[in-house]
Protein backbone atom coordinates (compact mmCIF):
# COMPACT_ATOMS: atom_id res chain seq x y z
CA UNK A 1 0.00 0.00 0.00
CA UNK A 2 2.65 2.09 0.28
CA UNK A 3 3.56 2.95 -3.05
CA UNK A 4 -0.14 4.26 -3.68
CA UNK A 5 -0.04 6.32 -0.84
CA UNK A 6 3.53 7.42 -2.05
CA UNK A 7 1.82 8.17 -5.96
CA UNK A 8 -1.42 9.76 -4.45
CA UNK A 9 0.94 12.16 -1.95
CA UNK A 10 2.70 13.37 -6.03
CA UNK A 11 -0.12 13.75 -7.93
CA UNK A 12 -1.72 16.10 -4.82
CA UNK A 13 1.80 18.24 -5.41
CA UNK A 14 1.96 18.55 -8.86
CA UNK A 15 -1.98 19.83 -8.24
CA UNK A 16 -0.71 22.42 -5.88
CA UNK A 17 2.43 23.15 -8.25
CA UNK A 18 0.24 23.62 -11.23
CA UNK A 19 -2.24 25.70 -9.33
CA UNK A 20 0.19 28.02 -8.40
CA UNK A 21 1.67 27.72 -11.74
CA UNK A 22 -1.50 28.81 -13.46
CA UNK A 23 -1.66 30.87 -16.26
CA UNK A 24 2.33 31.15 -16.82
CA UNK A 25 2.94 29.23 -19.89
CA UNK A 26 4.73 26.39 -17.90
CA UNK A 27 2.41 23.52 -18.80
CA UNK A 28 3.02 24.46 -22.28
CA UNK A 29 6.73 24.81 -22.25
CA UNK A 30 6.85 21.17 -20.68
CA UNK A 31 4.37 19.25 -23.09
CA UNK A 32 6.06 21.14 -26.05
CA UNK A 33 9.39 19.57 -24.67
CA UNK A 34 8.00 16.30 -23.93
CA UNK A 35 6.16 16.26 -27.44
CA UNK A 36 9.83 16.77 -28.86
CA UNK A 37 11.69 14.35 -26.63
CA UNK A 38 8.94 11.68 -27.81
CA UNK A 39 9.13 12.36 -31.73
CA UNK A 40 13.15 12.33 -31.49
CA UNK A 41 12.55 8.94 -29.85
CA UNK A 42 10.51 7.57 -32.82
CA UNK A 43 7.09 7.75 -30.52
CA UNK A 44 4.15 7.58 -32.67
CA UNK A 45 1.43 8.99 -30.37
CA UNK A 46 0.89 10.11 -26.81
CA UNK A 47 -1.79 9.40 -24.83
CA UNK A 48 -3.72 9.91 -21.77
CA UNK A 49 -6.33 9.60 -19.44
CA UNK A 50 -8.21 12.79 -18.18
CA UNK A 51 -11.26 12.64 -15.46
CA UNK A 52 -14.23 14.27 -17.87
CA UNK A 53 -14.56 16.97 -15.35
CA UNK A 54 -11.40 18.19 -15.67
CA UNK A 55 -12.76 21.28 -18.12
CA UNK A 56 -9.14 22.76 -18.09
CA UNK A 57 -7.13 19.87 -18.69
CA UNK A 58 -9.36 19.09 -21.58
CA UNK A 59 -9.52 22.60 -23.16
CA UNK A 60 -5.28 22.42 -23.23
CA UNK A 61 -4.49 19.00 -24.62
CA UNK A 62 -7.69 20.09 -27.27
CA UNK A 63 -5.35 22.99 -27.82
CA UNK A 64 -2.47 20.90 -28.11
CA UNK A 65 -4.25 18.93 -30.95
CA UNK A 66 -5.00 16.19 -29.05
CA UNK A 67 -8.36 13.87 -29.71
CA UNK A 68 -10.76 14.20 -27.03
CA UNK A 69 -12.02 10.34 -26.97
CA UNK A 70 -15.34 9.46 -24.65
CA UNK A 71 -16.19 5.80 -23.46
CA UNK A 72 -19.86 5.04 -23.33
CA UNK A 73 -18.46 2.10 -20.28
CA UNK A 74 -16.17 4.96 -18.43
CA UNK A 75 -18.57 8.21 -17.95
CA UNK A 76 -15.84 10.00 -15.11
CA UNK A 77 -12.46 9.43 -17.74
CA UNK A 78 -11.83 10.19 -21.49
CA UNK A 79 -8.95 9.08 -23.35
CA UNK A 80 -6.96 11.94 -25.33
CA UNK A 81 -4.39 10.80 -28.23
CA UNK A 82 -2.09 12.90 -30.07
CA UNK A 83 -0.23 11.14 -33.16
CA UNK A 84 2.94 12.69 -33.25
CA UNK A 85 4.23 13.65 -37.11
CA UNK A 86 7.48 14.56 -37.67
């Protein structure tokens, strides 16, 4: 149990960090990066799982040109996929 005690403890600091982060173009900087570092390594596509209420999360990666993908069996998550093209 540990380690999900350990991962839940993160994920509630990188809330805080982004919160305070808000608004500064950081978020950006760091996908944009990450985008890169994932093309260089011959990644086709990125993807992720984002809780469907998370309106702000959803409006960036849409921004990002990621596909917003809803599962009739999963109401609370949707799946967002980017292909990456060189």
């Amino acid at each position: 149990m540990a380690p999900i005690a350990a991962s839940q403890r993160i994920v509630r600091d990188v809330d805080f960090l982004l919160d305070a982060w808000h608004g500064s173009g950081v978020a950006s900087i760091l996908m944009a990066a990450l985008m890169d570092a994932a093309r260089e390594r011959g990644f086709m596509t990125m993807e992720g799982t984002v809780l469907a209420t998370n309106r702000r999360m959803l409006k960036f990666v849409r921004r990002l040109g990621f596909a917003v993908l809803f599962d009739a069996g999963d109401l609370g998550t949707v799946r967002v996929v980017l292909p990456l093209r060189r």
